[in-house]
Structure formats: structure tokens, C-alpha cells
N, C-alpha and C. Protein backbone atom coordinates (compact mmCIF):
# COMPACT_ATOMS: atom_id res chain seq x y z
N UNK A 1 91.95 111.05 83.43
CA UNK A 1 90.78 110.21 83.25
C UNK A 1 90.92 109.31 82.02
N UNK A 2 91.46 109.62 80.74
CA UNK A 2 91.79 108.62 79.92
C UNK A 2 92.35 107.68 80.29
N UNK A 3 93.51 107.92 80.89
CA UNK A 3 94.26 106.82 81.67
C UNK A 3 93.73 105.85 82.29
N UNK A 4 92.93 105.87 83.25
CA UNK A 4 91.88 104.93 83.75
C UNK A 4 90.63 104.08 82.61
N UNK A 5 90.59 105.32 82.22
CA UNK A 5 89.83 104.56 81.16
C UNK A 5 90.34 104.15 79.90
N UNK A 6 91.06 104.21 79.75
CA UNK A 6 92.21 103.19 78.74
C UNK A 6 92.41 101.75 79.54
N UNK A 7 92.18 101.84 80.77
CA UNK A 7 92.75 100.46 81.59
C UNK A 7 91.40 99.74 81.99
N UNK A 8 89.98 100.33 81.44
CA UNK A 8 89.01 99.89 81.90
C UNK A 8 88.65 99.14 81.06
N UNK A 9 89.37 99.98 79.37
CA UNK A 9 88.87 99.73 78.31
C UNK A 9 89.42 98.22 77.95
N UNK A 10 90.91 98.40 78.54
CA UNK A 10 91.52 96.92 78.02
C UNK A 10 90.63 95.70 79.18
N UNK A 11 90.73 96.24 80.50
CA UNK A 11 90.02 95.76 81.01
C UNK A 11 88.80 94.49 80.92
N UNK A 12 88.01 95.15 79.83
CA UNK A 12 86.82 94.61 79.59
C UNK A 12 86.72 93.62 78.70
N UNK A 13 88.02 93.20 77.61
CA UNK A 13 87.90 92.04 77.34
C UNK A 13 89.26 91.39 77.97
N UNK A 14 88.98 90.17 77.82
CA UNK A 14 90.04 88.83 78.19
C UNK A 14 90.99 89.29 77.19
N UNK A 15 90.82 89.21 76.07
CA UNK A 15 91.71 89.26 74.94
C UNK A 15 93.11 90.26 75.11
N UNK A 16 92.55 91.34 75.37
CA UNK A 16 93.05 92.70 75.04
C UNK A 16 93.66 93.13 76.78
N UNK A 17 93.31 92.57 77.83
CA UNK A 17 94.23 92.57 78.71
C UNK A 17 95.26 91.55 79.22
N UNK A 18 95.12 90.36 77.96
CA UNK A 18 96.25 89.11 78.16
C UNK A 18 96.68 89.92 77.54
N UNK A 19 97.15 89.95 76.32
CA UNK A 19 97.87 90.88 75.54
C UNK A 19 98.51 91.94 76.32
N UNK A 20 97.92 92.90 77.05
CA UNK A 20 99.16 93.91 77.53
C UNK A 20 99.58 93.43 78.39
N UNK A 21 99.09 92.44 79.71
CA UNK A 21 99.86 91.59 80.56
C UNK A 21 100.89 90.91 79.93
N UNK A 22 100.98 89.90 78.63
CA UNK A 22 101.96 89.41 78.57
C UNK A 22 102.97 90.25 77.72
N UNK A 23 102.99 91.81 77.32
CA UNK A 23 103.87 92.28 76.61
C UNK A 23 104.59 93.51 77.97
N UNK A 24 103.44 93.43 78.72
CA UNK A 24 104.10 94.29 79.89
C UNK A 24 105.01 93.24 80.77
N UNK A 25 104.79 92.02 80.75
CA UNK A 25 105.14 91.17 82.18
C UNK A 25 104.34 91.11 83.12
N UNK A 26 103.13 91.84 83.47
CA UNK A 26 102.52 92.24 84.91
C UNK A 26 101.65 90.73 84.52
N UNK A 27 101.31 90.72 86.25
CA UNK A 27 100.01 89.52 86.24
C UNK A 27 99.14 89.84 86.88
N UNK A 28 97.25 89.24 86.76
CA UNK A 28 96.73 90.37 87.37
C UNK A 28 96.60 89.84 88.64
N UNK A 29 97.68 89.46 89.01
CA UNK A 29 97.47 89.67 90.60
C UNK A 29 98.62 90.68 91.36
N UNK A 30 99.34 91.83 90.21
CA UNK A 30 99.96 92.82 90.00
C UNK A 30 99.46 94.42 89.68
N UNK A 31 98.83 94.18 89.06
CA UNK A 31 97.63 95.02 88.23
C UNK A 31 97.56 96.55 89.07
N UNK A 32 97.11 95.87 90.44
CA UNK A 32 96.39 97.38 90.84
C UNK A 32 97.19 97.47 91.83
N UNK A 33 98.56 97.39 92.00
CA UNK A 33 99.66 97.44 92.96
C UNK A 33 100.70 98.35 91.77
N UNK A 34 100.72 97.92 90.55
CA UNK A 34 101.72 98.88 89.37
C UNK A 34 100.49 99.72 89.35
N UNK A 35 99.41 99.65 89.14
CA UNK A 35 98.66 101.01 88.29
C UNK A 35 98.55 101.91 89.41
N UNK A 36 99.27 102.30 90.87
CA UNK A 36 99.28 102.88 92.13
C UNK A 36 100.94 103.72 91.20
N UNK A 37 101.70 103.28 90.45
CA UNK A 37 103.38 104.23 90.47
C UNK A 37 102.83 104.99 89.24
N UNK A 38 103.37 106.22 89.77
CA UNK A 38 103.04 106.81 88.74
C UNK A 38 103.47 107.28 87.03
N UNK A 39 104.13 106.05 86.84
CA UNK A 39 104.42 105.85 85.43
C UNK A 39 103.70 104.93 84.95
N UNK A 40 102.70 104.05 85.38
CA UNK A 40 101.96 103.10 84.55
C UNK A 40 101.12 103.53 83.89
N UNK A 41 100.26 105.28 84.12
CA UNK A 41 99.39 105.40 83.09
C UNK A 41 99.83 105.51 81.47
N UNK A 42 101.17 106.64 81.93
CA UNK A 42 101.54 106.86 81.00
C UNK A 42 102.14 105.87 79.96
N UNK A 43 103.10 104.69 80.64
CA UNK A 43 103.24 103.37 80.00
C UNK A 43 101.45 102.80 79.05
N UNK A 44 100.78 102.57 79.83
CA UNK A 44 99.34 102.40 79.52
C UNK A 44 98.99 103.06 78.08
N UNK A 45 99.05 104.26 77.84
CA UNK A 45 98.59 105.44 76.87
C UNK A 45 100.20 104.67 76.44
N UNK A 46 101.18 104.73 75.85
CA UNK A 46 102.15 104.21 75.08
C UNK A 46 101.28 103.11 74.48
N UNK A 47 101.42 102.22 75.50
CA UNK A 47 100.81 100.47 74.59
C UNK A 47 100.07 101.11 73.58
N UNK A 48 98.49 101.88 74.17
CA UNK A 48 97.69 102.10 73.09
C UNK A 48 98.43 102.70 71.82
N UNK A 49 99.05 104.09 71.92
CA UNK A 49 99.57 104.42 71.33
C UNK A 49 100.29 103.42 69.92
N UNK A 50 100.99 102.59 70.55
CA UNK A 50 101.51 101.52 69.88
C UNK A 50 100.87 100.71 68.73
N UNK A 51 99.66 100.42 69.09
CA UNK A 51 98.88 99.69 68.55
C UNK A 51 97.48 100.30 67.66
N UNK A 52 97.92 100.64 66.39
CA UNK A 52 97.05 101.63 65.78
C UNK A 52 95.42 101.28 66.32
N UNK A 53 95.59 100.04 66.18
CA UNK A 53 94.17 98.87 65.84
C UNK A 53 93.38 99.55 67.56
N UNK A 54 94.24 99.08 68.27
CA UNK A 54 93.66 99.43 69.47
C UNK A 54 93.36 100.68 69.94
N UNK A 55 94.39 101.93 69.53
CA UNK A 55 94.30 103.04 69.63
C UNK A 55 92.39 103.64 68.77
N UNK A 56 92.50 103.03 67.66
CA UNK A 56 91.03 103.50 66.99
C UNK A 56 89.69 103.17 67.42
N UNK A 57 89.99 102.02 67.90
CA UNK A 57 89.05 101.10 69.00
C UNK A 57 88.62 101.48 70.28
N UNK A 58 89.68 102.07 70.83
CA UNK A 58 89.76 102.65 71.83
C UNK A 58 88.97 103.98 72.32
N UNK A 59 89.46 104.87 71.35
CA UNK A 59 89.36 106.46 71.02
C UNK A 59 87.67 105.97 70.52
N UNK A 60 87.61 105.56 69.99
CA UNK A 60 86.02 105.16 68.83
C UNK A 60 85.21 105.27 70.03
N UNK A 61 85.15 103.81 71.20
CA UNK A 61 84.52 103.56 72.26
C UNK A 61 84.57 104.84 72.75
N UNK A 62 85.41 105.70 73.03
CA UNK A 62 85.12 106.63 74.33
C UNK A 62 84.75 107.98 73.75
N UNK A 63 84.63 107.91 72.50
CA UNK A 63 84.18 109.26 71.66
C UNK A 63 85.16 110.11 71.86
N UNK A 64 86.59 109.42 71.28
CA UNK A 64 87.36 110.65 71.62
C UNK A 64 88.38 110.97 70.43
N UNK A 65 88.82 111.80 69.66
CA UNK A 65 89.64 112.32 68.82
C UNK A 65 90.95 111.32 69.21
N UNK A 66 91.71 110.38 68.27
CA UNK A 66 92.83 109.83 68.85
C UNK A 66 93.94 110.63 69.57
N UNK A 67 93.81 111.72 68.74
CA UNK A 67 95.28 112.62 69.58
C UNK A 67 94.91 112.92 70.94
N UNK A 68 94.23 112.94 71.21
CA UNK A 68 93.71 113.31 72.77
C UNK A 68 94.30 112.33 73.53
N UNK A 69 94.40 111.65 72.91
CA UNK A 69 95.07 110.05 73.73
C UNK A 69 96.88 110.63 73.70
N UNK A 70 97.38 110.64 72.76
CA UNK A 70 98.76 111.45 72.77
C UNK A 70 98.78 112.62 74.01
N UNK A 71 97.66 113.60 74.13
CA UNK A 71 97.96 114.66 74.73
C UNK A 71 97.86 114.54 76.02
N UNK A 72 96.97 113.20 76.60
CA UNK A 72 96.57 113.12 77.58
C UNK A 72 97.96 112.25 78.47
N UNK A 73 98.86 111.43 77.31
CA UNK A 73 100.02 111.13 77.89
C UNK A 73 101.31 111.50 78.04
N UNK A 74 100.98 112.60 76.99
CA UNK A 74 101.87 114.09 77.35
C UNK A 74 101.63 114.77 78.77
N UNK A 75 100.45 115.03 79.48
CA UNK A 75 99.77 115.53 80.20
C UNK A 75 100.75 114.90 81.45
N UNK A 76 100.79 113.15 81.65
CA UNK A 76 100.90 112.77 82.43
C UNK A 76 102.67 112.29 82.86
N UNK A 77 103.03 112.30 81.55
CA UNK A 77 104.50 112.81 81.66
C UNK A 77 104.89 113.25 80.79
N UNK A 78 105.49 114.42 80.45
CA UNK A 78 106.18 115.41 79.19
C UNK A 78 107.06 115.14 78.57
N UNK A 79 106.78 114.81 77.62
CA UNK A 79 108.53 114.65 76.90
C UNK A 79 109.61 115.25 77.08
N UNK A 80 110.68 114.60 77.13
CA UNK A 80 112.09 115.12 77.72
C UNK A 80 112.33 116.11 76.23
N UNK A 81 112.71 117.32 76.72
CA UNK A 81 112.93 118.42 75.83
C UNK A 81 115.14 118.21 76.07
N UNK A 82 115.58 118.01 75.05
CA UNK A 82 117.01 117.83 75.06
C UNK A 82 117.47 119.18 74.56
């Protein structure tokens, strides 16, 4: 459910989903054809990740502890244990 709502969140402004469109490549007439494989959430939770600014913004809006955002993209794919 973060996942989605990480994509609702960028979603909702213009700003903040040009931005991951043009650092992902996708266009949104792509959007909901990639967010169907199941590596885009987790890509998704990275970007945020990435971006402190957005990550606090993010987590803030949805009342959520930032690491939850980490765990939730752990959740959705695990880190490769070497």
C-alpha cells in the first residue's frame, strides 16, 4: 500500500511527477502499463528513497515514520544477501 501511495503522492502534483518521469524515462502515456511489472513499486520507493526532500514530504503527508518507506521496499523486493 505505500507503494501505491507513493505513486499517488507523486501523482498529485505536476511538478513531482515530471520529475520522476523524466529521471525514470517513462511517459504518462506509459505509467499504468510499467506500474502493472512488478519491479516498479519497488523502483518507485528507491526514487523516494533517493530524494531526502521528497522522502520527508512524503512520509509527513501519509503520517508515516520514514523507515517504513525503506521497509516497505524491502517488503517488496529483498535485498540480495551475497
Amino acid at each position: 500500500m505505500i507503494g501505491v501511495a507513493g505513486l499517488s503522492w507523486l501523482a498529485a502534483e505536476p511538478e513531482r511527477i515530471g520529475r520522476f518521469l523524466a529521471i525514470t524515462g517513462l511517459g504518462p502515456e506509459n505509467v499504468r502499463a510499467a506500474a502493472r511489472d512488478p519491479s516498479f513499486l519497488p523502483a518507485l520507493l528507491d526514487y523516494l528513497l533517493a530524494n531526502e526532500a521528497d522522502l520527508v514530504a512524503f512520509a509527513s503527508e501519509m503520517n508515516l515514520d520514514p523507515a517504513r518507506v525503506r521497509m516497505a521496499r524491502d517488503v517488496l523486493a529483498p535485498p540480495v544477501v551475497l
